[in-house]
Protein backbone atom coordinates (compact mmCIF):
# COMPACT_ATOMS: atom_id res chain seq x y z
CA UNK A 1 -70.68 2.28 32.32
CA UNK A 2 -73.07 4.23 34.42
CA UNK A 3 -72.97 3.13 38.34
CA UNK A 4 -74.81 4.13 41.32
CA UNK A 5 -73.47 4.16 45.00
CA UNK A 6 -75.64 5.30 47.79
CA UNK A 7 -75.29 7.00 51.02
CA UNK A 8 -77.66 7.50 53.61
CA UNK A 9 -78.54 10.09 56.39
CA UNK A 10 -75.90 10.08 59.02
CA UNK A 11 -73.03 8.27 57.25
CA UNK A 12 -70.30 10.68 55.86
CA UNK A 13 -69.39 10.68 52.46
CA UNK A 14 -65.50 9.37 52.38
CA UNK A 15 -63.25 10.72 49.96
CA UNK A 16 -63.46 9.94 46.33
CA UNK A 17 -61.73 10.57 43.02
CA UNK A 18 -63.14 13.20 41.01
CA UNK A 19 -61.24 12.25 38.09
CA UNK A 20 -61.94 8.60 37.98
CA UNK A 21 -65.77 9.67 38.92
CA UNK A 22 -65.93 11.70 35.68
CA UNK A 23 -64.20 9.28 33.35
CA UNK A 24 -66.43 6.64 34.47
CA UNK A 25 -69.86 8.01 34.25
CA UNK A 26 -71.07 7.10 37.37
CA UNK A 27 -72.63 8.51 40.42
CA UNK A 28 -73.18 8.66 44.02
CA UNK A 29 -76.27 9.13 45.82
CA UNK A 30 -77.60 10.27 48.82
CA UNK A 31 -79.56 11.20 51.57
CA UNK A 32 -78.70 14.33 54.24
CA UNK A 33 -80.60 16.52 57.00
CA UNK A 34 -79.67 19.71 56.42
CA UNK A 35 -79.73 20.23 59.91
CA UNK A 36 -76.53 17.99 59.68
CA UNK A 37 -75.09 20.95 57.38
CA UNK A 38 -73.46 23.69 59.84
CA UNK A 39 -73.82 26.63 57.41
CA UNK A 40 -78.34 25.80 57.24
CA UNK A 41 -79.24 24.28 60.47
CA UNK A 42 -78.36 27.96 62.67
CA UNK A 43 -81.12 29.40 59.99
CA UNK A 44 -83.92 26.53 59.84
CA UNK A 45 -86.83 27.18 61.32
CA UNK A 46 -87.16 26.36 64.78
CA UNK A 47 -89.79 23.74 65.25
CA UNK A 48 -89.37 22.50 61.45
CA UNK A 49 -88.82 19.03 61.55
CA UNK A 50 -86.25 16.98 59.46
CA UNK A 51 -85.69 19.07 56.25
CA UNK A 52 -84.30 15.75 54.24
CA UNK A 53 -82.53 16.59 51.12
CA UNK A 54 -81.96 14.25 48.39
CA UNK A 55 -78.54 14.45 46.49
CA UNK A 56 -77.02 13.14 43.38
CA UNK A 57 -73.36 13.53 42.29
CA UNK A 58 -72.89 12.57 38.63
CA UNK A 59 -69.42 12.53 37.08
CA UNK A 60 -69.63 13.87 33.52
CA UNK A 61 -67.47 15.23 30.76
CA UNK A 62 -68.24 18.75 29.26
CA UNK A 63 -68.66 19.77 25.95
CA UNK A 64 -64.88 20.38 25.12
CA UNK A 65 -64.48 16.67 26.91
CA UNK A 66 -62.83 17.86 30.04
CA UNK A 67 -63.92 16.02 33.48
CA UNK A 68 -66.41 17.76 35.23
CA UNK A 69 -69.26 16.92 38.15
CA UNK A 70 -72.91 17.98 38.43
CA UNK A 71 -74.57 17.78 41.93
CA UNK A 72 -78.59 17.82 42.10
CA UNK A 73 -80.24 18.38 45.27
CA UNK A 74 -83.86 17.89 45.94
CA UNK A 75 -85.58 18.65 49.19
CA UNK A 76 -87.64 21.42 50.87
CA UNK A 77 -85.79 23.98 53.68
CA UNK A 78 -87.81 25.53 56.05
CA UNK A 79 -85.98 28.51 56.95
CA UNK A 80 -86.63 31.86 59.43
CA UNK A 81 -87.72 34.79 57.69
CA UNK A 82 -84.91 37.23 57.64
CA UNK A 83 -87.43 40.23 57.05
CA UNK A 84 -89.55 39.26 60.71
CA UNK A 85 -87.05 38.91 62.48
């Protein structure tokens, strides 16, 4: 059964079961600033914008059949250039 919950920008993803999440198929989905993400938004640049980034979290099995998860972002960062600094 493949299933698709969604999450949008500002909501924080609650807790979920890997496990079940794998055996199931299904997915969540979602939307974040990465300014919202504490280890990116001290090296965005400073007059950027939002810097969305799209993300999917699929629960799979691998090819022995063992749980596993895949996560997909999409999205472009606009970061400082370490090298002009």
């Amino acid at each position: 059964m493949q299933s698709t919950t969604q999450f949008t920008a500002g909501r924080r993803l609650m807790p979920f079961d890997a496990l079940k999440l794998s055996a199931s198929g299904e997915s969540l989905t979602g939307e974040v600033d990465a300014a919202d993400l504490p280890r990116v938004a001290d090296r965005l640049a400073i007059d950027a914008g939002a810097a969305r980034l799209v993300w999917r979290l699929m629960g799979i099995r691998d090819g022995q059949g063992r749980p596993a998860l895949t996560l997909t972002l999409a999205g472009s960062v606009p970061l400082v250039c370490q090298r002009c600094l």
